[in-house]
PDB file of N, CA and C in Angstrom:
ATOM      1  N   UNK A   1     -19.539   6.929  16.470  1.00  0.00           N
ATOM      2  CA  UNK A   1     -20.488   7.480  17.413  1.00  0.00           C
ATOM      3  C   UNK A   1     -21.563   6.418  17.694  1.00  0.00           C
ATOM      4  N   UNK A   2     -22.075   6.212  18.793  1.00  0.00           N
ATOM      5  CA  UNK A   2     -22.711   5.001  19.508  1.00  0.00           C
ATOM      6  C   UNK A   2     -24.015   6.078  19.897  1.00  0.00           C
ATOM      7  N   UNK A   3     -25.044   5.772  19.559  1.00  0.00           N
ATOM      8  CA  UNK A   3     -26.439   5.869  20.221  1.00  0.00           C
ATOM      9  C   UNK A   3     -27.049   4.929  20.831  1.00  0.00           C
ATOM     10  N   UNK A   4     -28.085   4.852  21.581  1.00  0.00           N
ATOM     11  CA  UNK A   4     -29.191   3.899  22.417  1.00  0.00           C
ATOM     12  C   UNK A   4     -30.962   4.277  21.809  1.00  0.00           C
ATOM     13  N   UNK A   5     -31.112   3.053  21.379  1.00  0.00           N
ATOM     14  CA  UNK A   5     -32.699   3.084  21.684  1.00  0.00           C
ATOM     15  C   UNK A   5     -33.197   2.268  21.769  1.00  0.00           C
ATOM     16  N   UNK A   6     -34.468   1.682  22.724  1.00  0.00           N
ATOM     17  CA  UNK A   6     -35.156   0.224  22.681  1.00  0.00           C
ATOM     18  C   UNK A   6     -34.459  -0.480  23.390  1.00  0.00           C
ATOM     19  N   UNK A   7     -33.326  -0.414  23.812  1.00  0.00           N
ATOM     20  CA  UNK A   7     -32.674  -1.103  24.700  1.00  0.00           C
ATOM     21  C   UNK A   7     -31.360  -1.503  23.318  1.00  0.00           C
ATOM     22  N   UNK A   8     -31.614  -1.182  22.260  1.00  0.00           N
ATOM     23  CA  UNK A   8     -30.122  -1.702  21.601  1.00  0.00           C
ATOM     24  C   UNK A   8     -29.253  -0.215  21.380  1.00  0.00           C
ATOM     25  N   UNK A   9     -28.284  -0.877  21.111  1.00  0.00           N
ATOM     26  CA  UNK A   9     -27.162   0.155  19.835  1.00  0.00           C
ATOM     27  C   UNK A   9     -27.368   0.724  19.041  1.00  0.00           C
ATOM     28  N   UNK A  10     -26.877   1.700  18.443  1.00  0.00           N
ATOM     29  CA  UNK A  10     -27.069   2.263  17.152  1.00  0.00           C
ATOM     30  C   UNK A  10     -25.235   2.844  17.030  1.00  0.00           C
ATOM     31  N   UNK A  11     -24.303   1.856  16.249  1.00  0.00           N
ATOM     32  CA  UNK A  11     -23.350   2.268  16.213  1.00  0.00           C
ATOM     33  C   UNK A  11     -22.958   2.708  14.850  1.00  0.00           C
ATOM     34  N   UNK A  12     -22.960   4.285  14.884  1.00  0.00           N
ATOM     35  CA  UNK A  12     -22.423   4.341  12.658  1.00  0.00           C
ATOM     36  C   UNK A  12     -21.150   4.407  13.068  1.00  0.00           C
ATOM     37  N   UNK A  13     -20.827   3.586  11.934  1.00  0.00           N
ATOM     38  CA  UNK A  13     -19.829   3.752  11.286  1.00  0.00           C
ATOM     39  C   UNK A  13     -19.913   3.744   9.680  1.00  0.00           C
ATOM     40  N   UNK A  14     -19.221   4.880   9.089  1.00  0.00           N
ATOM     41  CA  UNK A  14     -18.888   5.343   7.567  1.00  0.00           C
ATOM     42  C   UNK A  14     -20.583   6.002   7.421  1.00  0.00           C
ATOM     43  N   UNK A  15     -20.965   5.130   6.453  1.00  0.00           N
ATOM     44  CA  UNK A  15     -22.599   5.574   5.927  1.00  0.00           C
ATOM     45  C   UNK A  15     -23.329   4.312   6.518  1.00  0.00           C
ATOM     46  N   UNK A  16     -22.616   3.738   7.118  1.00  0.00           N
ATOM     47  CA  UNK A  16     -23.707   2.082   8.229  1.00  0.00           C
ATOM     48  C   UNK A  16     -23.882   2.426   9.252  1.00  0.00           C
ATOM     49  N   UNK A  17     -25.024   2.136   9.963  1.00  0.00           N
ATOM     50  CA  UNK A  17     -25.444   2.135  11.445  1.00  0.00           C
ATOM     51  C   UNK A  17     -25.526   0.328  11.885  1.00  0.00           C
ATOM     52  N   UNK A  18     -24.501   0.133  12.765  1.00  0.00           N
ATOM     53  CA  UNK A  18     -24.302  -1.430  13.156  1.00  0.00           C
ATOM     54  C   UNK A  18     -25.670  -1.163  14.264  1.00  0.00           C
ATOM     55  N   UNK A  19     -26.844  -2.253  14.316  1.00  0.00           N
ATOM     56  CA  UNK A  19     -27.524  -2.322  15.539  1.00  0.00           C
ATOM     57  C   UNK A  19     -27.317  -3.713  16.210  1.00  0.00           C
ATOM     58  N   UNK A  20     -27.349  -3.373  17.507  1.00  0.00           N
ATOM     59  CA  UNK A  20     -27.163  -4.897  17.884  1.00  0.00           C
ATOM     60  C   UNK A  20     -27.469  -4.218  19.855  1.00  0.00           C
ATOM     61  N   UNK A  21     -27.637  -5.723  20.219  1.00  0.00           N
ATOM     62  CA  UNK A  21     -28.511  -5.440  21.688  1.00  0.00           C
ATOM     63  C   UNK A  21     -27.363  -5.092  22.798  1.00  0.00           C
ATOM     64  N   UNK A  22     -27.983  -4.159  23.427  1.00  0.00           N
ATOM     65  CA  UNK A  22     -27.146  -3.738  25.184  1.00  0.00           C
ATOM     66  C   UNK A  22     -27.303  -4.611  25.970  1.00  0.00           C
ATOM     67  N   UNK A  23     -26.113  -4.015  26.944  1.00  0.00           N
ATOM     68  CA  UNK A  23     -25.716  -5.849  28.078  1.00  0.00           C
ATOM     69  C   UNK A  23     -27.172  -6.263  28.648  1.00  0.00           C
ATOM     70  N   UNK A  24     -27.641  -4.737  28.800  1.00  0.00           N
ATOM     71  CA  UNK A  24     -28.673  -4.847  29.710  1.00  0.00           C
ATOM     72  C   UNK A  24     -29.401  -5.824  28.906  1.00  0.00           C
ATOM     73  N   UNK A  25     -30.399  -5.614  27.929  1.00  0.00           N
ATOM     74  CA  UNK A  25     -31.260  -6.616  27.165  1.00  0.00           C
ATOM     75  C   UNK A  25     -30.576  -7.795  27.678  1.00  0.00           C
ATOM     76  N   UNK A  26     -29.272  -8.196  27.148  1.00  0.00           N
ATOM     77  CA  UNK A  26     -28.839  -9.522  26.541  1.00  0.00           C
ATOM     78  C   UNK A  26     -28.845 -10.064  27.991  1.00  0.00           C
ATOM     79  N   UNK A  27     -28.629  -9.748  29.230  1.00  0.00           N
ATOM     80  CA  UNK A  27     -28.870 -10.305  30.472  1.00  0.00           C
ATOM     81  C   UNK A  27     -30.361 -10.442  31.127  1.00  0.00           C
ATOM     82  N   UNK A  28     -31.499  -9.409  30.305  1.00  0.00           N
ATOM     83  CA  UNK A  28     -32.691  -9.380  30.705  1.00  0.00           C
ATOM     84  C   UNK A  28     -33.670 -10.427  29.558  1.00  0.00           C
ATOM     85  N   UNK A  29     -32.859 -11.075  28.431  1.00  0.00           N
ATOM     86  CA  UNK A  29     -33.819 -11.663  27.884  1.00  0.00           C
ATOM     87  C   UNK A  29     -32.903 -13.151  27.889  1.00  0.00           C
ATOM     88  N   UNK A  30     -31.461 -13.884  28.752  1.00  0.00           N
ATOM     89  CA  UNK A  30     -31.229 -14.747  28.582  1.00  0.00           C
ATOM     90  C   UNK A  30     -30.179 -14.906  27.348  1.00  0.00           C
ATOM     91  N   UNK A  31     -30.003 -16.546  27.391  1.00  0.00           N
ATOM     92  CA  UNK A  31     -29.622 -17.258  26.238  1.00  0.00           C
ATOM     93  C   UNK A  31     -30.907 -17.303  24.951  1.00  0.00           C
ATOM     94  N   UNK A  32     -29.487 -16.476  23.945  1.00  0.00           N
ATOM     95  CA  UNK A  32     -30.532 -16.973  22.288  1.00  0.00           C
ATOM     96  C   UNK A  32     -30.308 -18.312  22.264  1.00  0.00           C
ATOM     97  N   UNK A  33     -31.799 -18.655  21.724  1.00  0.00           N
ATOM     98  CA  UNK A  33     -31.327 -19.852  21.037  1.00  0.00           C
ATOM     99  C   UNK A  33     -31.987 -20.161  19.773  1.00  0.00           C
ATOM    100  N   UNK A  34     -32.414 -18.766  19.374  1.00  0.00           N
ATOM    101  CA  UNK A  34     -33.031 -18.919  17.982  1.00  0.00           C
ATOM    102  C   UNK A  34     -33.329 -17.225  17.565  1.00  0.00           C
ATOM    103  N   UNK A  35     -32.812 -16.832  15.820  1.00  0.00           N
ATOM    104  CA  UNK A  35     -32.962 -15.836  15.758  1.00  0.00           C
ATOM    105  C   UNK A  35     -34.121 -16.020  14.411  1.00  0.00           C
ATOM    106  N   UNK A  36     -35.037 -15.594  13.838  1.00  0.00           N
ATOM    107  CA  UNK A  36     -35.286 -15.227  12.866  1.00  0.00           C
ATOM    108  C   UNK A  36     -35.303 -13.938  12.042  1.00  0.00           C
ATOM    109  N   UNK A  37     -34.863 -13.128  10.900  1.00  0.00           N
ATOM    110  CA  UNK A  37     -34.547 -12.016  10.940  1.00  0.00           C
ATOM    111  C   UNK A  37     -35.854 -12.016   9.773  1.00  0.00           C
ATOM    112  N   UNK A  38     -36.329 -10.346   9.590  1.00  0.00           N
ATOM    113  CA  UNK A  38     -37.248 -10.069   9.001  1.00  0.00           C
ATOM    114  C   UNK A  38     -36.243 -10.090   7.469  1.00  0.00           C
ATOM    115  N   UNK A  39     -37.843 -10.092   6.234  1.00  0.00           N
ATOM    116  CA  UNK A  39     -37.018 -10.125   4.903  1.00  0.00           C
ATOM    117  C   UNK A  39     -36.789  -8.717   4.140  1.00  0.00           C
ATOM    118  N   UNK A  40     -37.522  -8.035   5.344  1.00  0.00           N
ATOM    119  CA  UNK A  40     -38.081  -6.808   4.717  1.00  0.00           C
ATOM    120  C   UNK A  40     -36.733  -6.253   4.616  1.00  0.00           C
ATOM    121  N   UNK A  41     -36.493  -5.559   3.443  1.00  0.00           N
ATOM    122  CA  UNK A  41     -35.197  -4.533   3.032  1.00  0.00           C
ATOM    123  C   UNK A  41     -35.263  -3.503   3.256  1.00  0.00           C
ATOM    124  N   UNK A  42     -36.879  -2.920   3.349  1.00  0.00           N
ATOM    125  CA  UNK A  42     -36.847  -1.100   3.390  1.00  0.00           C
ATOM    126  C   UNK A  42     -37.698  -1.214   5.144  1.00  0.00           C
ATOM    127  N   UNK A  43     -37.248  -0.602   6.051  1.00  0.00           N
ATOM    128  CA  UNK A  43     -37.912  -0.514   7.587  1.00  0.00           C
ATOM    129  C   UNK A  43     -38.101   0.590   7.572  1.00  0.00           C
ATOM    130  N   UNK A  44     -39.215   0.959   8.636  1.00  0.00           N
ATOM    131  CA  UNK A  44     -39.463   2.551   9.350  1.00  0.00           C
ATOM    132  C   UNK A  44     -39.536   2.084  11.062  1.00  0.00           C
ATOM    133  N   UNK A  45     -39.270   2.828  11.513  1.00  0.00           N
ATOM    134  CA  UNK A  45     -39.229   3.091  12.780  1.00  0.00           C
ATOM    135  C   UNK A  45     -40.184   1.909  13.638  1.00  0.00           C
ATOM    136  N   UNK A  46     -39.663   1.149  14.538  1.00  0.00           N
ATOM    137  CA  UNK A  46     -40.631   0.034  14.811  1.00  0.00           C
ATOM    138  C   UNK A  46     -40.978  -0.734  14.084  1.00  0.00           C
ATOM    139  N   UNK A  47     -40.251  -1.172  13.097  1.00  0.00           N
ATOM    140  CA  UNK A  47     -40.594  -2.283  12.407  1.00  0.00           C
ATOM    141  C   UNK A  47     -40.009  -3.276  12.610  1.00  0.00           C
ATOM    142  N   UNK A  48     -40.369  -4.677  12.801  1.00  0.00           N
ATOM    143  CA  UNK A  48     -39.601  -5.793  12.848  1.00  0.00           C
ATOM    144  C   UNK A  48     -38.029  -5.814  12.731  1.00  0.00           C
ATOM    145  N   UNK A  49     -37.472  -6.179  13.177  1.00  0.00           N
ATOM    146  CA  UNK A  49     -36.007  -6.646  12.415  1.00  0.00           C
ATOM    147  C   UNK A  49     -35.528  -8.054  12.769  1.00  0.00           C
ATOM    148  N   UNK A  50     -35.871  -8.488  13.470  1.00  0.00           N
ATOM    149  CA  UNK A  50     -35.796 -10.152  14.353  1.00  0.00           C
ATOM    150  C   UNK A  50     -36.627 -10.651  15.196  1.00  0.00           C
ATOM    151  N   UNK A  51     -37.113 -11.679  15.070  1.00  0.00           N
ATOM    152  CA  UNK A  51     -37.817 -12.577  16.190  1.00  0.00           C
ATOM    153  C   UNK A  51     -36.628 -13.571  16.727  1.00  0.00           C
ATOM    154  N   UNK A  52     -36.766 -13.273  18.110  1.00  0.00           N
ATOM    155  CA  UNK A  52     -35.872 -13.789  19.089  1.00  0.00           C
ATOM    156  C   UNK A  52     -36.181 -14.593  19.902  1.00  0.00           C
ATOM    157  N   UNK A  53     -35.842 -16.026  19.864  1.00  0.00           N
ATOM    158  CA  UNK A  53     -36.019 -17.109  21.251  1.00  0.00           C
ATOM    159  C   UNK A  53     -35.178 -16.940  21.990  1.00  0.00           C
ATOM    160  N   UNK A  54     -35.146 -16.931  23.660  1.00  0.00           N
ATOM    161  CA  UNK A  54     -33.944 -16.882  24.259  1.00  0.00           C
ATOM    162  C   UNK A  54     -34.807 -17.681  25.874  1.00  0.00           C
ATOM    163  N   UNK A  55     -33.665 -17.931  26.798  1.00  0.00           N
ATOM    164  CA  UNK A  55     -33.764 -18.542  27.904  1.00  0.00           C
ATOM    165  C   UNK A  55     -35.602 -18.035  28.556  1.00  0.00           C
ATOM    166  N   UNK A  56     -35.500 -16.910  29.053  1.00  0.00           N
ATOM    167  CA  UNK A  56     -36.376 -15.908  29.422  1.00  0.00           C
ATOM    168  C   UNK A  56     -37.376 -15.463  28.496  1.00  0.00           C
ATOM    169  N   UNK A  57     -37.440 -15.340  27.585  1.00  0.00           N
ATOM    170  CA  UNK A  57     -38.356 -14.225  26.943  1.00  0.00           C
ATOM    171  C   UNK A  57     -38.190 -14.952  25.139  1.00  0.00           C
ATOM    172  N   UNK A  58     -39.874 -14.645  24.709  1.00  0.00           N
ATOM    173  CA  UNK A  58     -39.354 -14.636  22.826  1.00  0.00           C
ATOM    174  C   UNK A  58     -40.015 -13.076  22.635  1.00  0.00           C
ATOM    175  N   UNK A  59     -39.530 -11.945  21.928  1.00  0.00           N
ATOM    176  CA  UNK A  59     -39.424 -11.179  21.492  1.00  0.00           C
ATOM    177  C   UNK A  59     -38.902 -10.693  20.125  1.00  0.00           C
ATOM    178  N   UNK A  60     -39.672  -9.723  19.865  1.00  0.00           N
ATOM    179  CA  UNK A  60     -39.762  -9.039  18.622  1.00  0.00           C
ATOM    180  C   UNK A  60     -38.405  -7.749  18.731  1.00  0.00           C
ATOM    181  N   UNK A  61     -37.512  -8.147  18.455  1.00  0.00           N
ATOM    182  CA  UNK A  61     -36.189  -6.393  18.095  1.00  0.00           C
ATOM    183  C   UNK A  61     -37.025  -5.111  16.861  1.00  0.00           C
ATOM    184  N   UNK A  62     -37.784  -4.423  17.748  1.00  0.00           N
ATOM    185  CA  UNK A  62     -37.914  -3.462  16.685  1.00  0.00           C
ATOM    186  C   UNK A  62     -36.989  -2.262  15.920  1.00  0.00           C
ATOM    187  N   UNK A  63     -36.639  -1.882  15.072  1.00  0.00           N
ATOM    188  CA  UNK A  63     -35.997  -1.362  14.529  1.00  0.00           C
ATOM    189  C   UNK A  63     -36.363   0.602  14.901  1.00  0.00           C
ATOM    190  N   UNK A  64     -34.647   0.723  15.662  1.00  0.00           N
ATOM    191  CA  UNK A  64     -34.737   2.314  16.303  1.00  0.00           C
ATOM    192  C   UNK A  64     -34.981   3.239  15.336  1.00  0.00           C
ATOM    193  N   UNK A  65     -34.763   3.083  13.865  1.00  0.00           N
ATOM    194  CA  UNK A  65     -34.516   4.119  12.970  1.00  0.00           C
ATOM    195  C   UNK A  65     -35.550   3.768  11.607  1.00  0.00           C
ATOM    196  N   UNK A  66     -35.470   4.537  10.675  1.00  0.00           N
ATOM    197  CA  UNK A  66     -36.194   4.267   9.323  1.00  0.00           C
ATOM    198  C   UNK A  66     -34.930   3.643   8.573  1.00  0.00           C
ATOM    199  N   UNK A  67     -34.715   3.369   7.857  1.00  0.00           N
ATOM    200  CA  UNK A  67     -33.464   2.657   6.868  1.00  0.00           C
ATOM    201  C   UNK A  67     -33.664   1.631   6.050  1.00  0.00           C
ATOM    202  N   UNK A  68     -32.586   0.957   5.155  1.00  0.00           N
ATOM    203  CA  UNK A  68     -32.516   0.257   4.160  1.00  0.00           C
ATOM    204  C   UNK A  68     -31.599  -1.039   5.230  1.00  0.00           C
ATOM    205  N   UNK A  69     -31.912  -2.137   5.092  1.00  0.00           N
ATOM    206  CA  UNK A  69     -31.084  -3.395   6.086  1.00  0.00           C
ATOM    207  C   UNK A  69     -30.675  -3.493   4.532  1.00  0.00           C
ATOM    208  N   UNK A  70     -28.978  -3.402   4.803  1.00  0.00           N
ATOM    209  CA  UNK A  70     -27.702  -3.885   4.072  1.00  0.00           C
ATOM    210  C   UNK A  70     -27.044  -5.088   4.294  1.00  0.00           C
ATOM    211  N   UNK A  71     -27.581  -6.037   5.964  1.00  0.00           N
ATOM    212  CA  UNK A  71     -26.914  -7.148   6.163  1.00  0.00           C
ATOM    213  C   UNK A  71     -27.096  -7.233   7.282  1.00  0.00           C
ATOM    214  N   UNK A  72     -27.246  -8.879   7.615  1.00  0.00           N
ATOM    215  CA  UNK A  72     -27.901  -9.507   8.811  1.00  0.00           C
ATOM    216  C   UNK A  72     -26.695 -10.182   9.232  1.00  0.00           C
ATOM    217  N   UNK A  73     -26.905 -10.698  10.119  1.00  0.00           N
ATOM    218  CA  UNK A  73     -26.044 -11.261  11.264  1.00  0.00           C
ATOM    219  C   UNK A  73     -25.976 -12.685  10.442  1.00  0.00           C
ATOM    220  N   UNK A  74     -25.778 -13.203   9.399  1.00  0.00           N
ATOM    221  CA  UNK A  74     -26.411 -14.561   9.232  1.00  0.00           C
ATOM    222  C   UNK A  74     -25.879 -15.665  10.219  1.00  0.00           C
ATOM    223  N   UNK A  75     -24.812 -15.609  10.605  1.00  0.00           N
ATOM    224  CA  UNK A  75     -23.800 -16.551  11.520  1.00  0.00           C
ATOM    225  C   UNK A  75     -24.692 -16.444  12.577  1.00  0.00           C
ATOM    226  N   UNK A  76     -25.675 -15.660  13.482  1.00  0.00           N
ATOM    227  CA  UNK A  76     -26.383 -15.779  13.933  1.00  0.00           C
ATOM    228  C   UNK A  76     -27.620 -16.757  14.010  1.00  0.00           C
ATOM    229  N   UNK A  77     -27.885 -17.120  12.477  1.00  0.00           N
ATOM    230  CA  UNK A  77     -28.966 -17.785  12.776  1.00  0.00           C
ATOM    231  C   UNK A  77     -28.533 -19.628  12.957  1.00  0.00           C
ATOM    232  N   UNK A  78     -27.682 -19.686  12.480  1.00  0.00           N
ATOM    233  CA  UNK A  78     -26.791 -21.344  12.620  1.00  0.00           C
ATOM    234  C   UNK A  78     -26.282 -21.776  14.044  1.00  0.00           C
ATOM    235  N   UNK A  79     -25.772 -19.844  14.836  1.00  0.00           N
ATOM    236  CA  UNK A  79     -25.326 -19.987  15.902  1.00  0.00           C
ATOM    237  C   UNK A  79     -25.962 -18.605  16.812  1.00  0.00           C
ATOM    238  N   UNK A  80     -27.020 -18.591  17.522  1.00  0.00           N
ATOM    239  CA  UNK A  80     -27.695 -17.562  18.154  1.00  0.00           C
ATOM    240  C   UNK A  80     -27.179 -17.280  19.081  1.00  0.00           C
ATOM    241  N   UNK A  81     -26.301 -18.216  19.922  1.00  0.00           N
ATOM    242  CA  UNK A  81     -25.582 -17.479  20.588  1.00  0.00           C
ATOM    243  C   UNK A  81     -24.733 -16.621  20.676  1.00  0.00           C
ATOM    244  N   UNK A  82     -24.269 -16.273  19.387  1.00  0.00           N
ATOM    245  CA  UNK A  82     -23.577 -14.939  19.375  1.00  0.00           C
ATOM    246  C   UNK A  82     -23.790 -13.837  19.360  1.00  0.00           C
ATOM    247  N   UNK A  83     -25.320 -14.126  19.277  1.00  0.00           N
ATOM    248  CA  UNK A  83     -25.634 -12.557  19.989  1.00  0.00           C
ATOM    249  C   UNK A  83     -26.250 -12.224  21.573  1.00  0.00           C
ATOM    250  N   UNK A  84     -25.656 -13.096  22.220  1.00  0.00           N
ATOM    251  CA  UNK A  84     -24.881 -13.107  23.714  1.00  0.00           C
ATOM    252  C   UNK A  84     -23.265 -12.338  24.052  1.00  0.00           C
ATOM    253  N   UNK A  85     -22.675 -12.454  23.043  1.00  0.00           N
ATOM    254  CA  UNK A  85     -21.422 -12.507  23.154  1.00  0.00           C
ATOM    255  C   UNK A  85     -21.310 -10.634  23.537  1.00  0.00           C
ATOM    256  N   UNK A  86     -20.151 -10.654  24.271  1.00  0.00           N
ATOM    257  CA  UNK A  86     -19.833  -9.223  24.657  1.00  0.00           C
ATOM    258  C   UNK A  86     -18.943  -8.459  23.503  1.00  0.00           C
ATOM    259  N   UNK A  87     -18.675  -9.395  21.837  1.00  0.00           N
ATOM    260  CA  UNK A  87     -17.934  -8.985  20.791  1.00  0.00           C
ATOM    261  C   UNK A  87     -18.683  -8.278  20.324  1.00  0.00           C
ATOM    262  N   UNK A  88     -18.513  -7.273  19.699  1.00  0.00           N
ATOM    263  CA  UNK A  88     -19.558  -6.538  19.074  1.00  0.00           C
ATOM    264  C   UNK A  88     -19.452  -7.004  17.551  1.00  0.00           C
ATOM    265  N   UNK A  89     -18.226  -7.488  16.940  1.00  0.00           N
ATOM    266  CA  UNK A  89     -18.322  -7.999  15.588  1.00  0.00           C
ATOM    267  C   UNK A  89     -19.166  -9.477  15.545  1.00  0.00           C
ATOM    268  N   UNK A  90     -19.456 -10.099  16.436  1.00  0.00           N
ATOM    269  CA  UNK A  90     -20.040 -11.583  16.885  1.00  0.00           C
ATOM    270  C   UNK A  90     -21.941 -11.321  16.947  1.00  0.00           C
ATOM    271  N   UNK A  91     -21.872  -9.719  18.350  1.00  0.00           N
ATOM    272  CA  UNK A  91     -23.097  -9.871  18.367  1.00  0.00           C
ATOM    273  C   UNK A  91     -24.672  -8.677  17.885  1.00  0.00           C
ATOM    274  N   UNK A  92     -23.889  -8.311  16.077  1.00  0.00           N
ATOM    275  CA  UNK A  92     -24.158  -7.246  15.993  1.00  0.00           C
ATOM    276  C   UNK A  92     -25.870  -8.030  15.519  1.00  0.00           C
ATOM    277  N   UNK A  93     -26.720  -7.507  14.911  1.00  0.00           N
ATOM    278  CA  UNK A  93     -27.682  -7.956  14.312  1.00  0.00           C
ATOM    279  C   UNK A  93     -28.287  -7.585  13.260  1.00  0.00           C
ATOM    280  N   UNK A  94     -28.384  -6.680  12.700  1.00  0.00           N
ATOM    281  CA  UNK A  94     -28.579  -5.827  10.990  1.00  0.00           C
ATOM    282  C   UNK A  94     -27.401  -4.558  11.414  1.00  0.00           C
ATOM    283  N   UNK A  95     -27.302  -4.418   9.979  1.00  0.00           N
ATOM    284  CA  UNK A  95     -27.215  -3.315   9.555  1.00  0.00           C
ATOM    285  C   UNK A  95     -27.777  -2.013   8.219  1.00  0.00           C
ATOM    286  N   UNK A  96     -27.664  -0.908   8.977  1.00  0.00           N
ATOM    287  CA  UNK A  96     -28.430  -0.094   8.341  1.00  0.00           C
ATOM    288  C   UNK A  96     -27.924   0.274   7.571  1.00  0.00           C
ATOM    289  N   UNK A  97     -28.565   1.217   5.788  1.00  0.00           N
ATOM    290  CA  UNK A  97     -28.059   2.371   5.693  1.00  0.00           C
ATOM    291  C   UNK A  97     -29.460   3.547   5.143  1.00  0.00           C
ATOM    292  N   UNK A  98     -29.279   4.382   4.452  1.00  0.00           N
ATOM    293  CA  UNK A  98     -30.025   5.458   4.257  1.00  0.00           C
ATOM    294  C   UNK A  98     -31.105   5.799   5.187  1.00  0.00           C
ATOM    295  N   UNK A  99     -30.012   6.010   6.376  1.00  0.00           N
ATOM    296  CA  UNK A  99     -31.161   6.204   8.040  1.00  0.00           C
ATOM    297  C   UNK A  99     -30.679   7.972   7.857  1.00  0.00           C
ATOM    298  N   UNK A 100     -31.619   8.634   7.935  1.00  0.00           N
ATOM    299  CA  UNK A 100     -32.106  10.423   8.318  1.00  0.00           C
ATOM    300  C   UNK A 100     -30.957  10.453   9.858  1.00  0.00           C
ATOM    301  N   UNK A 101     -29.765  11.362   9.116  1.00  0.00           N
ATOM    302  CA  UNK A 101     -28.837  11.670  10.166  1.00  0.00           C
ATOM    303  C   UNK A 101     -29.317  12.389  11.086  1.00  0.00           C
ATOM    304  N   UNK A 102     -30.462  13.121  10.769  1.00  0.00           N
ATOM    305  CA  UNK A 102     -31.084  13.667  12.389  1.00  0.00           C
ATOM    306  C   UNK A 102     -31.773  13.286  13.204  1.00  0.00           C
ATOM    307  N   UNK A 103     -32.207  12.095  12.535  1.00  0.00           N
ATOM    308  CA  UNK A 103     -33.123  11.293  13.429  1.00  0.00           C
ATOM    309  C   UNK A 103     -32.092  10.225  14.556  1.00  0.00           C
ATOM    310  N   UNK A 104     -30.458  10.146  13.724  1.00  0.00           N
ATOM    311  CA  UNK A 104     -30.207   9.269  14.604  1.00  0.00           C
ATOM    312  C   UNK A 104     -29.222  10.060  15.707  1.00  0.00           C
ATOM    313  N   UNK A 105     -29.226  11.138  15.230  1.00  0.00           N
ATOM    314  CA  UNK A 105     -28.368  12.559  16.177  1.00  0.00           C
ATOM    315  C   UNK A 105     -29.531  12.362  17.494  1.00  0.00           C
ATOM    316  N   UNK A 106     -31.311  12.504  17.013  1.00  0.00           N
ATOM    317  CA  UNK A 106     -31.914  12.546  18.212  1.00  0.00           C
ATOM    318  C   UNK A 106     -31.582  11.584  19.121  1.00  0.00           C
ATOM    319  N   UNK A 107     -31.113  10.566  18.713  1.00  0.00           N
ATOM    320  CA  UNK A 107     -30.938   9.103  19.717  1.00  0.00           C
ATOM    321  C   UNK A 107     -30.221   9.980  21.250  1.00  0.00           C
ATOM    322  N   UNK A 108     -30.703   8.842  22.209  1.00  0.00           N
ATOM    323  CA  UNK A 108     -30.089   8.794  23.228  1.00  0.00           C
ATOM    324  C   UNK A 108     -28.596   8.927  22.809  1.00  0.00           C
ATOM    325  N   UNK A 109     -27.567   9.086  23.880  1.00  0.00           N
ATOM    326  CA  UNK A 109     -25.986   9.417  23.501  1.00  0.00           C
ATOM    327  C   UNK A 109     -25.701   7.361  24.784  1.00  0.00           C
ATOM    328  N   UNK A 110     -24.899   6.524  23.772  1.00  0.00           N
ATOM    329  CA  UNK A 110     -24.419   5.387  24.602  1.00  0.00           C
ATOM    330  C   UNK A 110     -23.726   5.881  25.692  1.00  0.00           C
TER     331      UNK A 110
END
């Protein structure tokens, strides 16, 4: 099941929520060419999850949900352009877990 918020994804799968950015963003903020990801392990709603250089725009990815980050994109940060890519295994960017299943039921529907 695929949700929207902030302009990214929210895709669970099992007990993980994959987040990673919509076409729209990834055409409205350019080429990455630099990711930094936050260190923080425990997030709430709007909290950091990456600082992003790209063609257009540097921006902050705030985080749609409350949760525990289980794993970052690291191939991302050697190679930022993959989170351009239209792969979703290429251009995911954290992943979640112990996110409040009703909070992510409220999400927009992708």
């Amino acid at each position: 099941m695929t949700k929207r918020a902030n302009y990214l994804f929210i895709d669970k799968q099992d007990n993980e929520y994959i987040v990673s950015m919509t076409p729209e963003l990834q055409d409205d903020i350019g080429t990455v060419g630099y990711v930094d990801f936050s260190d923080e392990e425990s997030v709430k709603k709007d909290d950091s999850l990456a600082s992003i250089e790209a063609s257009k725009t540097v921006m902050e990815i705030l985080s749609p949900l409350n949760g525990t980050v289980s794993a970052r994109n690291e191939a991302a940060v050697s190679e930022p352009s993959l989170l351009n890519s239209a792969k979703q295994e290429e251009n995911w960017l954290v992943k979640l877990t112990d996110v409040d299943e009703e909070a992510f039921a409220g999400l927009e529907d992708a």
